[in-house]
C-alpha atoms as a PDB file:
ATOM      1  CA  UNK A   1     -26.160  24.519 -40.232  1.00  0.00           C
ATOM      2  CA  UNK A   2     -24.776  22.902 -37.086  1.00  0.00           C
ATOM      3  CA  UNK A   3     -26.074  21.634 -34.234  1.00  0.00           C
ATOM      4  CA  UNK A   4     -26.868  23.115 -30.793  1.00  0.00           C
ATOM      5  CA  UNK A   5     -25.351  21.292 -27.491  1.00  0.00           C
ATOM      6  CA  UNK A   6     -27.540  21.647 -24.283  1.00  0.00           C
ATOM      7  CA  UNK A   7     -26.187  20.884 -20.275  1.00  0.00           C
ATOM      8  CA  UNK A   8     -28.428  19.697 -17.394  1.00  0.00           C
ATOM      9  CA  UNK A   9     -25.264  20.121 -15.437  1.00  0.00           C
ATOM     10  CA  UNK A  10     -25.122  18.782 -11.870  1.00  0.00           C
ATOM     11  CA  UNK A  11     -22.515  18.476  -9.259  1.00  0.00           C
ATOM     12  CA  UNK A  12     -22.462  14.743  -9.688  1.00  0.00           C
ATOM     13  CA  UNK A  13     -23.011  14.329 -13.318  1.00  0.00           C
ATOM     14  CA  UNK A  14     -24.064  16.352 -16.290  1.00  0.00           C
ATOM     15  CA  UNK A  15     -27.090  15.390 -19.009  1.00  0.00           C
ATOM     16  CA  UNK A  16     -26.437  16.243 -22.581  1.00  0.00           C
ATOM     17  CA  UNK A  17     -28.547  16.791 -25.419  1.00  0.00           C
ATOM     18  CA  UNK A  18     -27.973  17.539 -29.248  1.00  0.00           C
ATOM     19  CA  UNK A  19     -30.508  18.842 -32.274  1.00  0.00           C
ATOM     20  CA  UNK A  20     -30.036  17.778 -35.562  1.00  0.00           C
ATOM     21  CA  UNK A  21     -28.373  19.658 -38.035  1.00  0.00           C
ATOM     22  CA  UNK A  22     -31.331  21.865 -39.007  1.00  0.00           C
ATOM     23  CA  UNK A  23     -32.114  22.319 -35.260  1.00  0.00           C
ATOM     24  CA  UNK A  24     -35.107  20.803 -35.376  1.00  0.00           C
ATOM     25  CA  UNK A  25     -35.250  17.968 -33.277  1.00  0.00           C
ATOM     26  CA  UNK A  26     -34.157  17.680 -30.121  1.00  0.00           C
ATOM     27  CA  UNK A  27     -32.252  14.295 -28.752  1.00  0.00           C
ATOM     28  CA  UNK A  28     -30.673  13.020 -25.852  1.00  0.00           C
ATOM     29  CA  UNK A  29     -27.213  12.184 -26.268  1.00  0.00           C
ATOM     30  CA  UNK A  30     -25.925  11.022 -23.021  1.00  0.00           C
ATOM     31  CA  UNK A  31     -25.303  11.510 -18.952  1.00  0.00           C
ATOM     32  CA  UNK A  32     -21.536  12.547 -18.234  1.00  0.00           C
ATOM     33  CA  UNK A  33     -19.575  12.499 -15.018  1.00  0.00           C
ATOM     34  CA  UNK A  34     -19.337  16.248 -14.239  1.00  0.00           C
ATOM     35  CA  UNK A  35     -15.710  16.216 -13.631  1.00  0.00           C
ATOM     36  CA  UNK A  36     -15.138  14.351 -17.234  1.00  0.00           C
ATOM     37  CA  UNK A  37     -17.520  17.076 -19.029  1.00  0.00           C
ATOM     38  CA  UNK A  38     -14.729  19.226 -20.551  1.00  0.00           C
ATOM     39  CA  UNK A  39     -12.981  16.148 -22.342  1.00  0.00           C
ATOM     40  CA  UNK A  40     -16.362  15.085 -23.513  1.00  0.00           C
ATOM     41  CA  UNK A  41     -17.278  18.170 -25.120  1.00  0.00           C
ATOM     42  CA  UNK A  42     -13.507  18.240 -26.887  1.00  0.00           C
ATOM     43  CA  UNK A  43     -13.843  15.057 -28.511  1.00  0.00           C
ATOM     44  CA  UNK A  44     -17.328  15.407 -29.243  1.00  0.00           C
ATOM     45  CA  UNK A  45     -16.599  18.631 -31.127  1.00  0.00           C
ATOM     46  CA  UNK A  46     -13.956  17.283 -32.915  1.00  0.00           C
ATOM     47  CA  UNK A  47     -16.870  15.116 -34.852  1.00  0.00           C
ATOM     48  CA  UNK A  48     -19.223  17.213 -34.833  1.00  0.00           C
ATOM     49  CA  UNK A  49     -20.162  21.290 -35.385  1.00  0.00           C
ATOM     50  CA  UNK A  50     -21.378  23.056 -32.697  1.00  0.00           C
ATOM     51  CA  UNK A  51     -22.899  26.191 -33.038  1.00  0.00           C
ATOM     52  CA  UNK A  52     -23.990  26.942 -29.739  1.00  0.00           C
ATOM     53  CA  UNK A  53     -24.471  25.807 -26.090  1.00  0.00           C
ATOM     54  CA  UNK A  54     -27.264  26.052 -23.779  1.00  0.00           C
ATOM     55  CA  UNK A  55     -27.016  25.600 -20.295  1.00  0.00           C
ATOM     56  CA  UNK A  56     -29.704  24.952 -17.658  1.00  0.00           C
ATOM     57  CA  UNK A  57     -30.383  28.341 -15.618  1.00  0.00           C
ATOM     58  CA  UNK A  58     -31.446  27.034 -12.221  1.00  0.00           C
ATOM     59  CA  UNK A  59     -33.741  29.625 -10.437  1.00  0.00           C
ATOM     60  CA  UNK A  60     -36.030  29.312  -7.376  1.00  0.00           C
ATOM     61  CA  UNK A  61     -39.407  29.269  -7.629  1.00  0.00           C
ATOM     62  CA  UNK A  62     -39.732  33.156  -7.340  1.00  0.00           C
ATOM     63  CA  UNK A  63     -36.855  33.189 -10.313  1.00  0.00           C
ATOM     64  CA  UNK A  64     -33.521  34.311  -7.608  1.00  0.00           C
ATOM     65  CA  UNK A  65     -30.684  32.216  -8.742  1.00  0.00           C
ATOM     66  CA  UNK A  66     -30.333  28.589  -7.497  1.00  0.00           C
ATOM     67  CA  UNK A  67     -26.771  28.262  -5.638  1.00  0.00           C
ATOM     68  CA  UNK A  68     -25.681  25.840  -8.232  1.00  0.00           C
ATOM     69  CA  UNK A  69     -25.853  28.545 -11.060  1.00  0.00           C
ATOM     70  CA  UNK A  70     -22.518  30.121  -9.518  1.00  0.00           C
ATOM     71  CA  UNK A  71     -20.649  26.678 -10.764  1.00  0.00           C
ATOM     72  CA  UNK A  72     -22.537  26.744 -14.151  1.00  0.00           C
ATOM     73  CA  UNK A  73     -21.410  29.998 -14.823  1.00  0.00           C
ATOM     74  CA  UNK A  74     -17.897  28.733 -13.649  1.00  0.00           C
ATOM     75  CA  UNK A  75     -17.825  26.045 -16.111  1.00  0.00           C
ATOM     76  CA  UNK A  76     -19.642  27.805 -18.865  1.00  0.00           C
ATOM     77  CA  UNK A  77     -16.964  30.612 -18.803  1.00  0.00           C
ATOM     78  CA  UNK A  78     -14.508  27.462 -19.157  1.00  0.00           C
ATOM     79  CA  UNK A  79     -16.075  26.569 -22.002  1.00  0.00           C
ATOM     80  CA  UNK A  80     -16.308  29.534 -23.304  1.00  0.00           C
ATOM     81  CA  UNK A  81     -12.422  30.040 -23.158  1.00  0.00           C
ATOM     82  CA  UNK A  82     -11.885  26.454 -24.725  1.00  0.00           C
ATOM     83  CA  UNK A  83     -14.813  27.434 -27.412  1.00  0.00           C
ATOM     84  CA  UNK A  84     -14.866  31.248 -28.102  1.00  0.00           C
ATOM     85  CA  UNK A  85     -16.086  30.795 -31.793  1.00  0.00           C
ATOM     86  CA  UNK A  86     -19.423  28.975 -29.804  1.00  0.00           C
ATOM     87  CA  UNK A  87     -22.359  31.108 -28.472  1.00  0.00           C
ATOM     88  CA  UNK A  88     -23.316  30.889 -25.268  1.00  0.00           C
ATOM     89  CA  UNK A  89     -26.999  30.512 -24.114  1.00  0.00           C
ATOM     90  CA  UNK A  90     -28.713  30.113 -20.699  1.00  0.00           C
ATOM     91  CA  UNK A  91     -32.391  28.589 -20.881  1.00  0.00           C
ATOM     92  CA  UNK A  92     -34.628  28.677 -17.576  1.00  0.00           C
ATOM     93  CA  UNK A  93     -34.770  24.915 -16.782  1.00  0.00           C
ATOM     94  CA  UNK A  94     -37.380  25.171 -14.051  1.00  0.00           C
ATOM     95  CA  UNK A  95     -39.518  21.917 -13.479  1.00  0.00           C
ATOM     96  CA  UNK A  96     -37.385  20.245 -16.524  1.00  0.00           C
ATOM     97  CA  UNK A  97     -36.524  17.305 -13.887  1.00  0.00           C
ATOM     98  CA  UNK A  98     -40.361  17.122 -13.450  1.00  0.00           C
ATOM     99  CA  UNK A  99     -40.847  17.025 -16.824  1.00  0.00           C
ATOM    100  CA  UNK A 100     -38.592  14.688 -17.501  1.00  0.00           C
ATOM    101  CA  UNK A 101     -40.181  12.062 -15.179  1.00  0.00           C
ATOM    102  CA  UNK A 102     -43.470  12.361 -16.452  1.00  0.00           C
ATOM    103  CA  UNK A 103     -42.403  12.490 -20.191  1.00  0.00           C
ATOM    104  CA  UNK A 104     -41.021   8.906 -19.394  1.00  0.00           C
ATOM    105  CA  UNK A 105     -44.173   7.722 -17.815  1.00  0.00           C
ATOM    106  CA  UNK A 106     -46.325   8.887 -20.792  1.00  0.00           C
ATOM    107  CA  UNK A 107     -43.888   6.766 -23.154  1.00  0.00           C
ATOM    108  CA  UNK A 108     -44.603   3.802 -21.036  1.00  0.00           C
ATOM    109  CA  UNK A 109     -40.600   3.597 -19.360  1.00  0.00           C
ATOM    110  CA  UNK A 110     -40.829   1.140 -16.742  1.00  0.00           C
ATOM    111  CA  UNK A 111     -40.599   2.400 -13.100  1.00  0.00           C
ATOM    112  CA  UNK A 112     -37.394   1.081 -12.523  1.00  0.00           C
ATOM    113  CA  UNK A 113     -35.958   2.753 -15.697  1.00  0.00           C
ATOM    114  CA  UNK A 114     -37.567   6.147 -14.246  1.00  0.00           C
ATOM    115  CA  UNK A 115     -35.669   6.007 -11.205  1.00  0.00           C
ATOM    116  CA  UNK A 116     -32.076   6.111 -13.067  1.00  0.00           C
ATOM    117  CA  UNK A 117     -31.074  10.052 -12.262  1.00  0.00           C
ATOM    118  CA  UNK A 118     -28.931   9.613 -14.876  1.00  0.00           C
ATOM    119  CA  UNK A 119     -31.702   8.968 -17.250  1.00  0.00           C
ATOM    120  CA  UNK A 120     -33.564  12.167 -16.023  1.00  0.00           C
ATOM    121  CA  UNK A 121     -30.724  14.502 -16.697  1.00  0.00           C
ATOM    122  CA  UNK A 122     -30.266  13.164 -20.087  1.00  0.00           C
ATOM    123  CA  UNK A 123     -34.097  13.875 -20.936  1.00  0.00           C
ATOM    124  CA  UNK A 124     -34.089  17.572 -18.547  1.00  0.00           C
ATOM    125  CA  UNK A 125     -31.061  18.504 -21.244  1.00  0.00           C
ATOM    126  CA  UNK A 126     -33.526  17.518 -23.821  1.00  0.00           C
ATOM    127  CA  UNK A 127     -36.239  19.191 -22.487  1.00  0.00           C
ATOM    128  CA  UNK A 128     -33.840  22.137 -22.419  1.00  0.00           C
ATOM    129  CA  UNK A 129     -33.186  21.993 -25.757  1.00  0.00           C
ATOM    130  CA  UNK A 130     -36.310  21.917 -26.613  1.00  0.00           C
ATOM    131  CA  UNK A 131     -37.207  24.861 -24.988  1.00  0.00           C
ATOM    132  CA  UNK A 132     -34.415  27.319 -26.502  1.00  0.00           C
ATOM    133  CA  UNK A 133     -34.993  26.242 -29.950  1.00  0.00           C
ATOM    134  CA  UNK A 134     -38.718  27.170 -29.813  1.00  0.00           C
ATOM    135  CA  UNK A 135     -37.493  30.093 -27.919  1.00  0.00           C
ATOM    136  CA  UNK A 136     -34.568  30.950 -30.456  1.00  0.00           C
ATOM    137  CA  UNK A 137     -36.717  30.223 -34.097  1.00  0.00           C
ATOM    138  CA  UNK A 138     -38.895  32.977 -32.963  1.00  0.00           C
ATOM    139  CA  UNK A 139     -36.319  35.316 -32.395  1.00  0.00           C
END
């Protein structure tokens, strides 16, 4: 098996999370400048086997598309023409940011580490993750 790459992907930066091999678990990797994303990815794949991506899907509340999604799609179709061999998933990543905070409360991060943003998209990708692979084993 390989392993599935998930995007909190911002304006300002981007948090990434991987699974294991057996897409299992899911870990955070790292926060990436957004505009350094697309090298990231290359080298990382050159390492590693991806066998899919999953991308935040922001909505609103009432599940209309948040205006950010129009430059996720943007860089997901990027992506996609860099990667075509690589599916292509979008997860709804409502409240992840939330989650995220209180995730690192509950395993005792101090306050000032639970301020870092960059921290918090790392874990939301996570969270992601998380989310489609639960999702995706019961397809």
């Amino acid at each position: 098996m390989a392993r599935i790459m998930a995007f909190d992907y911002g304006l300002k930066r981007t948090g990434i999370a991987v699974s294991d091999v057996n897409q299992l678990i899911a870990t955070g990797l790292t926060t990436v400048v957004t505009h350094q994303l697309l090298p990231f990815i290359k080298d990382y794949t050159k390492t590693e086997n991806i066998e899919a991506f999953v991308f935040g899907n922001a909505l609103h509340l009432n599940g209309a598309e948040n205006a950010i999604n129009q430059k996720i799609k943007g860089f997901a179709a990027v992506l996609h023409n860099n990667f075509p061999n690589i599916a292509l998933y979008f997860e709804d990543e409502r409240y992840t940011s939330k989650q995220a905070v209180e995730s690192l409360v509950k395993s005792g991060v101090p306050k000032q580490k639970r301020t870092n943003k960059a921290l918090i998209d790392e874990v939301s990708a996570t969270l992601i993750l998380q989310q489609f692979m639960q999702t995706y084993k019961n397809i």
